[in-house]
N, C-alpha and C. Protein backbone atom coordinates (compact mmCIF):
# COMPACT_ATOMS: atom_id res chain seq x y z
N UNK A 1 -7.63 28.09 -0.16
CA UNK A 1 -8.50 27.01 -0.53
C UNK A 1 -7.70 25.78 -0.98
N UNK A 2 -6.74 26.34 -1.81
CA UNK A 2 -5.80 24.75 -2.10
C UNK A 2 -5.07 23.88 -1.05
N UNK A 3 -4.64 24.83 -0.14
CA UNK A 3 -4.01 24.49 0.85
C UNK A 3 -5.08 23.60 2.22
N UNK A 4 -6.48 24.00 2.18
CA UNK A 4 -7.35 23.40 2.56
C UNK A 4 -7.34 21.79 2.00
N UNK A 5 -7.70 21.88 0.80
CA UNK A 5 -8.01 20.91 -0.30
C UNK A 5 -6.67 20.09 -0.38
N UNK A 6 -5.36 20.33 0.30
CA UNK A 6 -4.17 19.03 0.28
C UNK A 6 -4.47 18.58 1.67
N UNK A 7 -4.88 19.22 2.54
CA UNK A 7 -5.30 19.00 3.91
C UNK A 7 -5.86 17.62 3.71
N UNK A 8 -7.16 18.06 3.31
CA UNK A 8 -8.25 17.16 3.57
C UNK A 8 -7.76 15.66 2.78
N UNK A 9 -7.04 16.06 0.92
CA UNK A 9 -6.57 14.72 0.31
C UNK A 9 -5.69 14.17 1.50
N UNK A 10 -4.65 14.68 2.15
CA UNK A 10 -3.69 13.93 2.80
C UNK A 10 -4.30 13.09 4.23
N UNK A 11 -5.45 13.28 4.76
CA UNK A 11 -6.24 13.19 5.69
C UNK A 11 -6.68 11.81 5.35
N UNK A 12 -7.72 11.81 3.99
CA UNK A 12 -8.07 10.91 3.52
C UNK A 12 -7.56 9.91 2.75
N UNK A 13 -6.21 9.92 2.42
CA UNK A 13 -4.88 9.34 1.91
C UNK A 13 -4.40 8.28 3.35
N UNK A 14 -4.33 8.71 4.30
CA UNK A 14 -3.53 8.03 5.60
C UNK A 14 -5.06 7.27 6.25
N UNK A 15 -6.38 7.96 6.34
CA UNK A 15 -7.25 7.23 6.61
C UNK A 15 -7.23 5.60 5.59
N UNK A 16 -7.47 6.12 4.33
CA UNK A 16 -7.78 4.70 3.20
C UNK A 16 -6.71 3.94 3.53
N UNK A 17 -5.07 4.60 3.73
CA UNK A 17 -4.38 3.40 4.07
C UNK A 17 -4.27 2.91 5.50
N UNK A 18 -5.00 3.41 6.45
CA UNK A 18 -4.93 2.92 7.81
C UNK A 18 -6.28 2.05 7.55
N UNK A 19 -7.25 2.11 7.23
CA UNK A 19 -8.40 1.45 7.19
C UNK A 19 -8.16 0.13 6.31
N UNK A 20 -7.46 0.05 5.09
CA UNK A 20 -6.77 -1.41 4.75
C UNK A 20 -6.45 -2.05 5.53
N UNK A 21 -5.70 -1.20 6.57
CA UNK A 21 -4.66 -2.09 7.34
C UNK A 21 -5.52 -2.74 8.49
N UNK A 22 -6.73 -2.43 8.84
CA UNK A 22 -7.96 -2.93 9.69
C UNK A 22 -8.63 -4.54 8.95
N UNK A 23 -8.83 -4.35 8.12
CA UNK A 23 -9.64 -5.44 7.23
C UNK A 23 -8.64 -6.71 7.55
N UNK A 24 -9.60 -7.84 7.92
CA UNK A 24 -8.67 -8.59 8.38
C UNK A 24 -8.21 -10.02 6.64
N UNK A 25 -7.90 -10.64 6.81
CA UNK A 25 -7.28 -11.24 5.83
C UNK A 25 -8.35 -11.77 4.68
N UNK A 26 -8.89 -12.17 4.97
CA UNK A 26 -9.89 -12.64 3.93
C UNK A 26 -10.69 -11.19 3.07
N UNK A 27 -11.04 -10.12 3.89
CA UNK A 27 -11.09 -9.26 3.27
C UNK A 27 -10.38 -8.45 2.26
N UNK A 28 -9.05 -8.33 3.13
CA UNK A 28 -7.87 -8.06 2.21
C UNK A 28 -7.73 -8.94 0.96
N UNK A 29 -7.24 -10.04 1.39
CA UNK A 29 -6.88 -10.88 0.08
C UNK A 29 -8.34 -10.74 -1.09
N UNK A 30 -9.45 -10.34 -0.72
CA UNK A 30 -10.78 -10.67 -1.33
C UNK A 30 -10.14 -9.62 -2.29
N UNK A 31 -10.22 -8.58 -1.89
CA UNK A 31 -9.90 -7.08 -2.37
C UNK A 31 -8.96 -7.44 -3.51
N UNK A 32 -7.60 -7.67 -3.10
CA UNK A 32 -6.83 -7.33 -4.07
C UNK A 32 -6.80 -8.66 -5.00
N UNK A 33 -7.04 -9.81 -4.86
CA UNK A 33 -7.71 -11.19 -5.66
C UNK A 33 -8.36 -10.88 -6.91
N UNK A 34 -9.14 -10.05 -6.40
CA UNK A 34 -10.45 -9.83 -7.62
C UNK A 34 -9.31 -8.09 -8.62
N UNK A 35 -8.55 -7.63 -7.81
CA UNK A 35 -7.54 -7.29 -9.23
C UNK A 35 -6.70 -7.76 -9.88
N UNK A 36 -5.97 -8.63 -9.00
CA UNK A 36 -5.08 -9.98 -9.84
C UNK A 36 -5.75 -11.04 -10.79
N UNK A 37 -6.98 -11.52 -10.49
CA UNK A 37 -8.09 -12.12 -11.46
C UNK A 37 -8.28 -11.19 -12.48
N UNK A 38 -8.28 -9.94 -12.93
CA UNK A 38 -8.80 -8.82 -13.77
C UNK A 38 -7.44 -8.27 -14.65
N UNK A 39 -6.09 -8.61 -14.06
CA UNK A 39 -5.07 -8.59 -14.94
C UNK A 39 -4.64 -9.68 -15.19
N UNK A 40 -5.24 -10.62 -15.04
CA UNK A 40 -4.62 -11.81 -15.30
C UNK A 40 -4.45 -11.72 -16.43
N UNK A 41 -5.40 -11.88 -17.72
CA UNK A 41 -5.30 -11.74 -18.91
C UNK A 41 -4.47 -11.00 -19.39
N UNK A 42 -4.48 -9.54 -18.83
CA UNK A 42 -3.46 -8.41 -19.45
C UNK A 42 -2.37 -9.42 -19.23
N UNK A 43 -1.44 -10.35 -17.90
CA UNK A 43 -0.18 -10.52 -17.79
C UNK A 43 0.25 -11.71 -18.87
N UNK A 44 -0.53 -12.51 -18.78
CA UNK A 44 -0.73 -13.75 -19.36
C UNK A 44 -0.76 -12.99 -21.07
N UNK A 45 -1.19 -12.44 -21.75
CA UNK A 45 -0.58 -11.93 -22.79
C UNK A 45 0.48 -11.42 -22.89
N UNK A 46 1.34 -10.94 -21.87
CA UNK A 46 2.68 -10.35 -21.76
C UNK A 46 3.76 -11.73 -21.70
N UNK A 47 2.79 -12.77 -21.00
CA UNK A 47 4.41 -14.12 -21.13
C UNK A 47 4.43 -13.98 -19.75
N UNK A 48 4.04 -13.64 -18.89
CA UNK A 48 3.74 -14.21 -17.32
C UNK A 48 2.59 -15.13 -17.46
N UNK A 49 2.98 -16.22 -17.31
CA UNK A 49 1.61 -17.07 -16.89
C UNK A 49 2.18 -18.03 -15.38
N UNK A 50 2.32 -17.48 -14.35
CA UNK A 50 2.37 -17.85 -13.09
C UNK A 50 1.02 -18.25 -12.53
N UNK A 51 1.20 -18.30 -11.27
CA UNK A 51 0.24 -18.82 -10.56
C UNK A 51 -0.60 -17.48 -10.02
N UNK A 52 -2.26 -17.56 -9.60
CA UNK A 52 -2.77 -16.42 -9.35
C UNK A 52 -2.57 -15.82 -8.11
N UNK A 53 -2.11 -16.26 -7.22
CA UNK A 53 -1.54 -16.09 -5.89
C UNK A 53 0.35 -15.21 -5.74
N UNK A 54 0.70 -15.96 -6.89
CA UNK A 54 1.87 -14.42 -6.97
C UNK A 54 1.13 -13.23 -7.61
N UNK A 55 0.56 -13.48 -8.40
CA UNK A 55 0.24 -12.21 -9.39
C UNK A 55 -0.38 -11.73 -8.12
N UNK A 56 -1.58 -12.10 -7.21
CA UNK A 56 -1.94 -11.31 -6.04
C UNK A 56 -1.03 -10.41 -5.34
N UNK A 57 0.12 -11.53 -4.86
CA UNK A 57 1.59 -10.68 -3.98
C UNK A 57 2.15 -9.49 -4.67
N UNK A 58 2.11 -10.01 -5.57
CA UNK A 58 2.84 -8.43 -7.22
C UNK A 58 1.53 -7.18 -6.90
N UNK A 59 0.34 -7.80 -7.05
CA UNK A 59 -0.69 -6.85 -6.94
C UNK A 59 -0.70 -6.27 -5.75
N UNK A 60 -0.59 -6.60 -4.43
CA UNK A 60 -0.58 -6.07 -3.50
C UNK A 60 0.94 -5.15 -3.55
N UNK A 61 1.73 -5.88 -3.65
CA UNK A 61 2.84 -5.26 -3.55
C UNK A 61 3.02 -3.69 -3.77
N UNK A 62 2.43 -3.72 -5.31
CA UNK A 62 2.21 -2.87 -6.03
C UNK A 62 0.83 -1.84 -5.71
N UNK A 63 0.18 -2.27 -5.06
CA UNK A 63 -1.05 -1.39 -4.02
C UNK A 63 0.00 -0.44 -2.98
N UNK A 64 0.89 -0.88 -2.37
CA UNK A 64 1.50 -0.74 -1.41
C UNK A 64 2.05 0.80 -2.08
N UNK A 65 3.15 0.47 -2.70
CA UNK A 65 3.72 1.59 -3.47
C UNK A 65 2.94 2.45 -3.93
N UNK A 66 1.39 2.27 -4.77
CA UNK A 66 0.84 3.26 -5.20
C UNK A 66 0.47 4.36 -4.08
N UNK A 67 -0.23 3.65 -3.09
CA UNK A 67 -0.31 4.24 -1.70
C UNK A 67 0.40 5.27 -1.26
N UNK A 68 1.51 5.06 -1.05
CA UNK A 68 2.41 5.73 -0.66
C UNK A 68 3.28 6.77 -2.11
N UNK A 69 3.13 6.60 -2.85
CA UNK A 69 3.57 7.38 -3.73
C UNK A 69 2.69 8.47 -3.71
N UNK A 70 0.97 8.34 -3.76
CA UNK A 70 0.16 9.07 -3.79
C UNK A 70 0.47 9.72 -2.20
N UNK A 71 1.03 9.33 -0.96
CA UNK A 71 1.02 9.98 0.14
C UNK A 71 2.33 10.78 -0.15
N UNK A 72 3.70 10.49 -0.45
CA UNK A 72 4.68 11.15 -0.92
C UNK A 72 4.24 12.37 -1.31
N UNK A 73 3.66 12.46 -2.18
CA UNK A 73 3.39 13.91 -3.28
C UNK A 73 3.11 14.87 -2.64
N UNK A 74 2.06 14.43 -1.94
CA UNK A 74 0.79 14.98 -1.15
C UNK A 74 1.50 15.64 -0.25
N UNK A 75 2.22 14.86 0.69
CA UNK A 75 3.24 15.56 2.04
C UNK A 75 4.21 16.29 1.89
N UNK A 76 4.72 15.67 0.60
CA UNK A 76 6.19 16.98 0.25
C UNK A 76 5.11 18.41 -0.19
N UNK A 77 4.39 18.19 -0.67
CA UNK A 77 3.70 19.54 -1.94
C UNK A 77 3.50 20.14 -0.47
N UNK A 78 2.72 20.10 0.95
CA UNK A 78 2.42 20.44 1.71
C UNK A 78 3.58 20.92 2.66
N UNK A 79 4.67 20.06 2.87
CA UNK A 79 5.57 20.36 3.75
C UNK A 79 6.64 21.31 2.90
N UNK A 80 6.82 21.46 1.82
CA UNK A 80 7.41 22.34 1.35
C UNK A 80 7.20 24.16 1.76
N UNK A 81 5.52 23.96 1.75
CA UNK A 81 5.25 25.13 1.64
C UNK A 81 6.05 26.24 2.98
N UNK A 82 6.05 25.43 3.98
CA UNK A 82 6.52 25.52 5.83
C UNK A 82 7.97 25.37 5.88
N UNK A 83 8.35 24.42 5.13
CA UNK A 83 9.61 24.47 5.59
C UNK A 83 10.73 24.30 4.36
N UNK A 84 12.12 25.08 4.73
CA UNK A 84 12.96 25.34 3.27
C UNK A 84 14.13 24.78 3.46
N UNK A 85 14.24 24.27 4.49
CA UNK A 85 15.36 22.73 4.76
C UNK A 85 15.70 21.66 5.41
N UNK A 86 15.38 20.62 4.43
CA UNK A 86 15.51 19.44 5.04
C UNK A 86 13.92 18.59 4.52
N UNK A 87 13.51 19.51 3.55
CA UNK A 87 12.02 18.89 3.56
C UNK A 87 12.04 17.67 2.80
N UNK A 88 12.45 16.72 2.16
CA UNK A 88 12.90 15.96 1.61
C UNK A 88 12.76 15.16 2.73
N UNK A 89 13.98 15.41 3.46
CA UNK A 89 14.68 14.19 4.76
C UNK A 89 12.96 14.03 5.61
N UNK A 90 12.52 15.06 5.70
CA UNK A 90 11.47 15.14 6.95
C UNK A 90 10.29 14.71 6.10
N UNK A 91 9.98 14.52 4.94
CA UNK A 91 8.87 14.32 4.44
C UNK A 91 8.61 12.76 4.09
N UNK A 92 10.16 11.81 3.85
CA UNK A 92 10.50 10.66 4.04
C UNK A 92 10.45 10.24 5.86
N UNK A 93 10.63 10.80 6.82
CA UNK A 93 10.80 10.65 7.58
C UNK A 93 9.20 10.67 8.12
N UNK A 94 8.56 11.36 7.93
CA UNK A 94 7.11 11.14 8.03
C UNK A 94 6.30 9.78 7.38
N UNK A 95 7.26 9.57 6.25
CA UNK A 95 5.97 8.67 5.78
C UNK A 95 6.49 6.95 6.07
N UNK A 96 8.25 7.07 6.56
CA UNK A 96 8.08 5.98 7.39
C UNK A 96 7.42 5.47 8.43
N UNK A 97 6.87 6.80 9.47
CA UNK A 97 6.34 7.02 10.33
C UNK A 97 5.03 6.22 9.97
N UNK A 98 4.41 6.82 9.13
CA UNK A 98 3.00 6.50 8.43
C UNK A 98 2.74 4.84 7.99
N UNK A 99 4.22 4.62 7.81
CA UNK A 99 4.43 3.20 7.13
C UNK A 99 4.22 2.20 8.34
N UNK A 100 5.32 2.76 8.96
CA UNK A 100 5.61 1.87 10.07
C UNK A 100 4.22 1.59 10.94
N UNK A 101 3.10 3.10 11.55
CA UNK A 101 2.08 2.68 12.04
C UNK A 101 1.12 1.69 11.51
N UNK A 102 1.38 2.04 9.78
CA UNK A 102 0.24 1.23 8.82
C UNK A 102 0.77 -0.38 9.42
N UNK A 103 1.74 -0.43 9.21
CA UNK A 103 2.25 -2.37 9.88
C UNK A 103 1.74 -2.53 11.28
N UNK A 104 2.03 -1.71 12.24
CA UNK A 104 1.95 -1.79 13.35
C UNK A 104 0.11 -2.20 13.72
N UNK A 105 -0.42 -1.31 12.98
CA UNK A 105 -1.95 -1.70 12.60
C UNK A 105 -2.77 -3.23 12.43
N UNK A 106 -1.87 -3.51 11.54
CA UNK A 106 -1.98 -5.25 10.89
C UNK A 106 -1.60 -5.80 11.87
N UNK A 107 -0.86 -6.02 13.11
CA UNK A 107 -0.49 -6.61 14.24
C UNK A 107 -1.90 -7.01 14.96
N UNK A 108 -2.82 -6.19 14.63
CA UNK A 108 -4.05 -6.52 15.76
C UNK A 108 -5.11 -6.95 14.48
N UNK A 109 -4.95 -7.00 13.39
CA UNK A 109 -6.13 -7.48 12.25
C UNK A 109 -6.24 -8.95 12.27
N UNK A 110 -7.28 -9.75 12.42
CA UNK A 110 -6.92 -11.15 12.34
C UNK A 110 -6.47 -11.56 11.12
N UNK A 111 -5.59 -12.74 11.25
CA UNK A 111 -4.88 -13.25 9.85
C UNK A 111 -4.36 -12.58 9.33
N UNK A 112 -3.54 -10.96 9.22
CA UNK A 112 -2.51 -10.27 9.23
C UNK A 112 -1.30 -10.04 9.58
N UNK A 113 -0.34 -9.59 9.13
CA UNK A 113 0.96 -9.79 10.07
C UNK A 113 1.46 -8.42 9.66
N UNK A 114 2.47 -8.20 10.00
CA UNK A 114 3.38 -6.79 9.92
C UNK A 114 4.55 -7.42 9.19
N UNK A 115 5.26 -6.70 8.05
CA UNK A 115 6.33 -6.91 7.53
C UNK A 115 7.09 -5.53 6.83
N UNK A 116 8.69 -5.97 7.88
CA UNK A 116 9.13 -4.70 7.27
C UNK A 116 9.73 -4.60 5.71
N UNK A 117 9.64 -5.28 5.01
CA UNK A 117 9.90 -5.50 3.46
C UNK A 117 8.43 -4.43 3.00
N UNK A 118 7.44 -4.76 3.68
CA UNK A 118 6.26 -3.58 3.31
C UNK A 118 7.26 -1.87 3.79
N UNK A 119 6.97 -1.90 4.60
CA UNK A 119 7.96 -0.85 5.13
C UNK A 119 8.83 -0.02 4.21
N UNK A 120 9.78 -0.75 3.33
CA UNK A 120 10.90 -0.48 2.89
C UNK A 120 9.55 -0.14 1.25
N UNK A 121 8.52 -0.83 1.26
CA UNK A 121 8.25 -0.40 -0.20
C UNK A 121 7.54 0.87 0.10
N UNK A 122 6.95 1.22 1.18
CA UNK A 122 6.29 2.22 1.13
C UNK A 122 6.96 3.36 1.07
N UNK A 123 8.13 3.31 1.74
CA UNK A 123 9.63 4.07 1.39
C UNK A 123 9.55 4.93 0.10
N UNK A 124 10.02 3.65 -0.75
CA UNK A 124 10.46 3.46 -2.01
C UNK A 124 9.13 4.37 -2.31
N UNK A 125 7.67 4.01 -2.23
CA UNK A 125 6.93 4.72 -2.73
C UNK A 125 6.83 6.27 -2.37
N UNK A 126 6.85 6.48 -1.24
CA UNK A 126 6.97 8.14 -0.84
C UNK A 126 8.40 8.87 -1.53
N UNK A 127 9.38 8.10 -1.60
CA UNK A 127 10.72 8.63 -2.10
C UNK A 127 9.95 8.92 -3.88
N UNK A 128 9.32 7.78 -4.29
CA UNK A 128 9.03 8.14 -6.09
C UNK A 128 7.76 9.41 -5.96
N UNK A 129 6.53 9.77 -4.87
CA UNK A 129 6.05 10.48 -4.86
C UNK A 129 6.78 12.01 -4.36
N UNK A 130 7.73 11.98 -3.98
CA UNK A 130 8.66 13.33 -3.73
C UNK A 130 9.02 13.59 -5.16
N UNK A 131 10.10 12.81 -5.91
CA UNK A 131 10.58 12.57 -7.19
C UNK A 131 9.54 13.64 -8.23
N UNK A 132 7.95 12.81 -8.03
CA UNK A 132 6.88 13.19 -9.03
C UNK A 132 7.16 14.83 -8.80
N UNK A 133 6.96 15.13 -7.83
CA UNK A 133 6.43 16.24 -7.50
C UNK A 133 7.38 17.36 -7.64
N UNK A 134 8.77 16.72 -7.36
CA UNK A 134 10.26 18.01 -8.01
C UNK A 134 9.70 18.14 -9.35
N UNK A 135 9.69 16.70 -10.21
CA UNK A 135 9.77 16.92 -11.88
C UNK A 135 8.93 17.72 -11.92
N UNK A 136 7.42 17.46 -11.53
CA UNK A 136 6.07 18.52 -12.10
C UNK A 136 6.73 20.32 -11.62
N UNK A 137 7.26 20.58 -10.65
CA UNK A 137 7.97 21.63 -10.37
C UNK A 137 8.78 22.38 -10.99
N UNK A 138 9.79 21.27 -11.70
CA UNK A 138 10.93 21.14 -12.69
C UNK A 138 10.36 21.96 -13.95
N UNK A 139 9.37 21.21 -14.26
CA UNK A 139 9.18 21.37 -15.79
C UNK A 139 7.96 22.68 -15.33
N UNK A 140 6.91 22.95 -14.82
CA UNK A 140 6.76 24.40 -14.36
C UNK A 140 7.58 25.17 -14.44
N UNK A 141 8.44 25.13 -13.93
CA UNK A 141 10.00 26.18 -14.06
C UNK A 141 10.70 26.27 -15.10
N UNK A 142 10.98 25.17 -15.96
CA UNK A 142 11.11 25.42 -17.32
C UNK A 142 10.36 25.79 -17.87
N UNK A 143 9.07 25.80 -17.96
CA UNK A 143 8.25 26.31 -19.16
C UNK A 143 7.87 27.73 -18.77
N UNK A 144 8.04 28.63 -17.60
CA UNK A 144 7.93 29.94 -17.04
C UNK A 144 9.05 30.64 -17.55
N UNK A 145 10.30 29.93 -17.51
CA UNK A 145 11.89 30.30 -18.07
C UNK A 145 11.62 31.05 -19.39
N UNK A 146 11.29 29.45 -19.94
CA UNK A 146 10.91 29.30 -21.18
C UNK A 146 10.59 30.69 -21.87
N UNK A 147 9.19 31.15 -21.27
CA UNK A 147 8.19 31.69 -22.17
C UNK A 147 8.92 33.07 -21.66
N UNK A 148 9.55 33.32 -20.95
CA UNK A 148 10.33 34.88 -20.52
C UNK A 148 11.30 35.07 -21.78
């Protein structure tokens, strides 16, 4: 049943981020606008008071990575189970894959473009969602040690 249940999250993980990548620009920007408007205040108390159009780019940026961090987890926790070397290399290697189609996508969205600087963050994000998923492992294993 669990193994069902990462199925279906990882299914619906690559759908939500392929279906972003459809919405053409005004949609997009609508989307993540109205969360950069909603932290504005939070940043602007921190001593960022920029313009709302970077804080958007930061916000998206930062969409990007969550994305893919949440796909990271998901694919290692799954590809682990199958395979006992190299799953790391191959589980990064998938989600460039994933990355790269997600850009390749935006090529046909109007007012979209493809950029591989996205690319490299979604990386970065599947590499920190592998990361998550050793530690939660990590510290499982210590606390099983532990209690022996």
């Amino acid at each position: 049943m669990k193994r069902c249940i990462l199925y279906i999250l990882l299914g619906l993980i690559v759908f939500f981020i392929w279906d972003n990548s459809m919405q053409n620009s005004g949609s997009s920007d609508g989307f993540s606008i109205s969360f950069a408007e909603a932290f504005a205040p939070i940043v602007n108390k921190l001593g960022f008071h920029g313009n709302i159009w970077i804080l958007n780019r930061i916000v998206r940026k930062l969409a990007h990575l969550t994305e893919f961090t949440i796909l990271g987890s998901v694919l290692y926790t799954i590809l682990r189970r199958y395979i006992t070397y190299g799953t790391v290399i191959k589980t990064i290697a998938l989600g460039i894959l994933i990355a790269s189609l997600d850009e390749f996508i935006q090529l046909f969205s109007p007012g979209r473009s493809s950029q591989l600087s996205d690319v490299l963050i979604d990386t970065i994000g599947v590499v920190l969602g592998i990361l998550l998923v050793k530690l939660v492992y990590y510290i499982g294993y210590k606390r099983s040690t532990f209690k022996n």
